[in-house]
C-alpha atoms as a PDB file:
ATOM      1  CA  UNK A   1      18.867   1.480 -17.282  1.00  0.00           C
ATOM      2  CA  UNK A   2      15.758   0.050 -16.162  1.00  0.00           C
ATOM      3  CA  UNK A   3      14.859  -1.368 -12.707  1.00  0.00           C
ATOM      4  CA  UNK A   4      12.142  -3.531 -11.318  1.00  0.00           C
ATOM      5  CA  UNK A   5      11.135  -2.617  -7.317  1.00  0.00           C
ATOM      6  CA  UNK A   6       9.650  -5.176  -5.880  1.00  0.00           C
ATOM      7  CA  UNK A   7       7.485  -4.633  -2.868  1.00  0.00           C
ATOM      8  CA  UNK A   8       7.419  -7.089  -0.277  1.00  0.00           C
ATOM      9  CA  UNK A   9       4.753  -6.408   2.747  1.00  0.00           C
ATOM     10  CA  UNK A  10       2.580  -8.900   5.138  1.00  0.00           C
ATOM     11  CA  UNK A  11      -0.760  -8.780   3.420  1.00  0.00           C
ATOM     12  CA  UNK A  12      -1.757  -9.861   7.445  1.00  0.00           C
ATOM     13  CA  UNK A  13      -0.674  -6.091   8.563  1.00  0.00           C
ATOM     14  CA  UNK A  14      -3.048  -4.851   6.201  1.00  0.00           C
ATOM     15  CA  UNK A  15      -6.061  -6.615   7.090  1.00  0.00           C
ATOM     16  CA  UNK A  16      -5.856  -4.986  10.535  1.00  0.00           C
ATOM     17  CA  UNK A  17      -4.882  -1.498   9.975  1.00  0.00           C
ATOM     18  CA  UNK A  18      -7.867   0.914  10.810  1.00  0.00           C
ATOM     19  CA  UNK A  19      -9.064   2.605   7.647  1.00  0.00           C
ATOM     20  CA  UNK A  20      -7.813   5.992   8.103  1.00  0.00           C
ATOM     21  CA  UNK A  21      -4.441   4.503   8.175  1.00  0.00           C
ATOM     22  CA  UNK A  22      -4.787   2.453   5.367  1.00  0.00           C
ATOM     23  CA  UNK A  23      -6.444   5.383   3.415  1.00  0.00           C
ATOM     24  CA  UNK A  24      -3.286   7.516   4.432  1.00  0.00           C
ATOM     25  CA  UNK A  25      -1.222   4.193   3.612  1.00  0.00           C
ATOM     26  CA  UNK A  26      -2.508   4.110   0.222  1.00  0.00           C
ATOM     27  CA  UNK A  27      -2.628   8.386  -0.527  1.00  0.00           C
ATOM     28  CA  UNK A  28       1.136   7.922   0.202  1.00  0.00           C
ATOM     29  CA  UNK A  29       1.525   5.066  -2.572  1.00  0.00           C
ATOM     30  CA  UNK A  30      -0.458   7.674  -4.901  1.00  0.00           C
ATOM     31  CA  UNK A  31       1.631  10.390  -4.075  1.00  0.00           C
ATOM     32  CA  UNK A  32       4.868   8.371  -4.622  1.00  0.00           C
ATOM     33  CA  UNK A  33       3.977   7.088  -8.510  1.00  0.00           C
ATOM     34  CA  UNK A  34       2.873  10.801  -9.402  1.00  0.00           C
ATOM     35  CA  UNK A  35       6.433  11.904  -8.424  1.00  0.00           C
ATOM     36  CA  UNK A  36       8.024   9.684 -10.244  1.00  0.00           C
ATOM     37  CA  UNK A  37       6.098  10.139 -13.050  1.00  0.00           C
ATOM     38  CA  UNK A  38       6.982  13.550 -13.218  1.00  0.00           C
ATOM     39  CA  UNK A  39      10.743  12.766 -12.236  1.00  0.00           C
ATOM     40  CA  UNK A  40      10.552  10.776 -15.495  1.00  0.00           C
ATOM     41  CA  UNK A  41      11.528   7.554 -13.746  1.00  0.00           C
ATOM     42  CA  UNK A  42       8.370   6.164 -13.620  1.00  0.00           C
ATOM     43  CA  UNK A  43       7.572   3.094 -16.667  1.00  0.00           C
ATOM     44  CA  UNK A  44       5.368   0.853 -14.555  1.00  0.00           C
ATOM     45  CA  UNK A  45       3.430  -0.807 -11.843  1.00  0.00           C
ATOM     46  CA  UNK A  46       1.118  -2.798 -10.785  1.00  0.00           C
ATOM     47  CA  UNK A  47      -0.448  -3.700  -7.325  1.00  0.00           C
ATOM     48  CA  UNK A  48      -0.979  -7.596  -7.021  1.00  0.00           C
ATOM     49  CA  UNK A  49      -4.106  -9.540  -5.765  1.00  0.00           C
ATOM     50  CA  UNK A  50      -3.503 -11.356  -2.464  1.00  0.00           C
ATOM     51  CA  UNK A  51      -1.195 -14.844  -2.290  1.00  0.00           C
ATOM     52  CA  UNK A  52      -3.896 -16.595  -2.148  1.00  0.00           C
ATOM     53  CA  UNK A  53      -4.956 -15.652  -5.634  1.00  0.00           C
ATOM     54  CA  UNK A  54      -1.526 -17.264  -6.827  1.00  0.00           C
ATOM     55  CA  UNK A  55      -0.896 -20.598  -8.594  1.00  0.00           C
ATOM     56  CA  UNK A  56       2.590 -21.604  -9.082  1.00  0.00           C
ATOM     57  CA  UNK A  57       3.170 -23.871 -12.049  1.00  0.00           C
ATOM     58  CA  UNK A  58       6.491 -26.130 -12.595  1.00  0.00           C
ATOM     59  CA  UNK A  59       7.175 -28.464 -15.819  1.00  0.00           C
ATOM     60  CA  UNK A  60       9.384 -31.394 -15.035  1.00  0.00           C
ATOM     61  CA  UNK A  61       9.946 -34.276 -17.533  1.00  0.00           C
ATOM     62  CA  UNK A  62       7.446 -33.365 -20.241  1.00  0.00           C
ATOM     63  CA  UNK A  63       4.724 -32.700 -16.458  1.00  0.00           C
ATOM     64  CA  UNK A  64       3.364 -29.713 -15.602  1.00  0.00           C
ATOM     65  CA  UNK A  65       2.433 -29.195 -11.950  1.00  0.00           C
ATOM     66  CA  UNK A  66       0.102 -26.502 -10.251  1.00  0.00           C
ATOM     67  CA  UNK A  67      -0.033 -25.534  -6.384  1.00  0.00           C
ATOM     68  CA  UNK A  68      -1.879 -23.065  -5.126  1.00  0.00           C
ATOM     69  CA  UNK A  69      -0.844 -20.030  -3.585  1.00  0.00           C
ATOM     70  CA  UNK A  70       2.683 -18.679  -3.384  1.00  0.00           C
ATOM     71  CA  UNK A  71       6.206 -21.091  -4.195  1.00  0.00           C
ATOM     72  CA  UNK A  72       6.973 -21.102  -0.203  1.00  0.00           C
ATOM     73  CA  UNK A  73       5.609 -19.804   2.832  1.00  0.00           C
ATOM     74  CA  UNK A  74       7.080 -16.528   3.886  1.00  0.00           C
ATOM     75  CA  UNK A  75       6.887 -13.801   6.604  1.00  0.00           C
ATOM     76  CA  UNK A  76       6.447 -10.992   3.909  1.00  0.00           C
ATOM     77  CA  UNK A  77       4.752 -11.507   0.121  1.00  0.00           C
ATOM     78  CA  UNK A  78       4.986 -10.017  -2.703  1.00  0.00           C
ATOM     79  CA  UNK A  79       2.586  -7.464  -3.289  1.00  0.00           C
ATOM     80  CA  UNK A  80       3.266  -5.492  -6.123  1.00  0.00           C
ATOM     81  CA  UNK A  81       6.047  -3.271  -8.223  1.00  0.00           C
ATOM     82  CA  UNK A  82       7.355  -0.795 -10.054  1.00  0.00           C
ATOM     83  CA  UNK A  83       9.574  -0.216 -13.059  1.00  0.00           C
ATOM     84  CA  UNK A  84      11.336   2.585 -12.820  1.00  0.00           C
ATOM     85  CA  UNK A  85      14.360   4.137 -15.486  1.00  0.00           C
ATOM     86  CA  UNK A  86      17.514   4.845 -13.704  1.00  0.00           C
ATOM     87  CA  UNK A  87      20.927   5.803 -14.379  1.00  0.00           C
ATOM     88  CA  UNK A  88      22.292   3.414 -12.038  1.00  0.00           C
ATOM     89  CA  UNK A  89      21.624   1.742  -8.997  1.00  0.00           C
ATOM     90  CA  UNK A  90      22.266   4.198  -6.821  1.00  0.00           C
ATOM     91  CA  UNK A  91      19.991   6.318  -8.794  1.00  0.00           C
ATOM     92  CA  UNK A  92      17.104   3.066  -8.633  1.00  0.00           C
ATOM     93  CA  UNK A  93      18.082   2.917  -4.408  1.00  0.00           C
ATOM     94  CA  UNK A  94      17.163   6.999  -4.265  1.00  0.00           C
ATOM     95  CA  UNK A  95      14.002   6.048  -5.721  1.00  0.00           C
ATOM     96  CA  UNK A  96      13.106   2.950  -4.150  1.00  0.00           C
ATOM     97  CA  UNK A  97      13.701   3.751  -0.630  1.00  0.00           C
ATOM     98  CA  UNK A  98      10.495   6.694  -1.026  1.00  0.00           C
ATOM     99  CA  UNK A  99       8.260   3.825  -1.388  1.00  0.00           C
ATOM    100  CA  UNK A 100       5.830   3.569   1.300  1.00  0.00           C
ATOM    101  CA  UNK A 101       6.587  -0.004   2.024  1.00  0.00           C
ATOM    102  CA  UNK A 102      10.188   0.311   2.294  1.00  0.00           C
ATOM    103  CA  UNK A 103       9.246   1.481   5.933  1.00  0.00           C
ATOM    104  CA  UNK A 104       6.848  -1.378   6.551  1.00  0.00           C
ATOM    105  CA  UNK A 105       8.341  -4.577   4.462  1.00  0.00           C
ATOM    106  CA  UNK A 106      11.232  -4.327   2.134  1.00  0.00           C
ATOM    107  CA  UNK A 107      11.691  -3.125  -1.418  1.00  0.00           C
ATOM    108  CA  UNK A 108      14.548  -5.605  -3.819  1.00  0.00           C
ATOM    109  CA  UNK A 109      15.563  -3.840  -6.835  1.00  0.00           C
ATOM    110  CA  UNK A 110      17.053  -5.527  -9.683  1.00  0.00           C
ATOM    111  CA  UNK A 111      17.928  -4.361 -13.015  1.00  0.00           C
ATOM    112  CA  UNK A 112      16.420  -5.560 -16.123  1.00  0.00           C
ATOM    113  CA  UNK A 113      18.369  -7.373 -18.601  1.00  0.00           C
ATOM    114  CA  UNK A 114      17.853  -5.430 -21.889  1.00  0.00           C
ATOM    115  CA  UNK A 115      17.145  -7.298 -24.836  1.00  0.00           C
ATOM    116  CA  UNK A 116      20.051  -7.894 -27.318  1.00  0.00           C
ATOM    117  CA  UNK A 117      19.431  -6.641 -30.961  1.00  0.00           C
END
């Protein structure tokens, strides 16, 4: 079954973090998606550009809308993810919680709906 991890950090943390710990920070997130490539669970991921790159877009009555930045204003953003193969969710959770920002922000996991066919 497949999962999508979705990392949630404050971008704010990361703009002040001295670059040796950001470096180590980062080696971490390396080291993580080249064991779970070789676990096989690995399918995916992506780091994201900052909320402020974001545009959120809504369609009402025939209308389209566009805002800048992020749907709502939030303590921690999303900031990137990973889809990851699992036999279950307990399976997904094992893998999740070695992310590096499950120890700074939070990780959701949610499983994919498969395509009917």
């Amino acid at each position: 079954m497949k999962y999508l991890c979705l990392i949630y950090d404050d971008e704010k943390t990361f703009g002040t973090m001295p670059k040796a710990e950001m470096d180590a920070f980062m080696g971490e997130y390396r080291a993580f998606t080249e064991s779970t490539k070789k676990s096989g669970h690995y399918l995916g991921g992506h780091q994201l550009q900052p909320v402020h790159t974001a545009t959120t877009i809504r369609s009402r009555g025939g209308k389209v809308s566009t805002t800048d930045g992020p749907f709502a204003e939030t303590k921690e953003q999303l900031g990137g993810f990973y889809l990851i193969e699992a036999r279950d969710l307990n399976d997904a959770i094992q893998v999740a919680q070695r992310i590096p920002s499950a120890r700074t922000g939070s990780i959701e996991v949610r499983p994919i709906v498969e395509p009917r066919g």
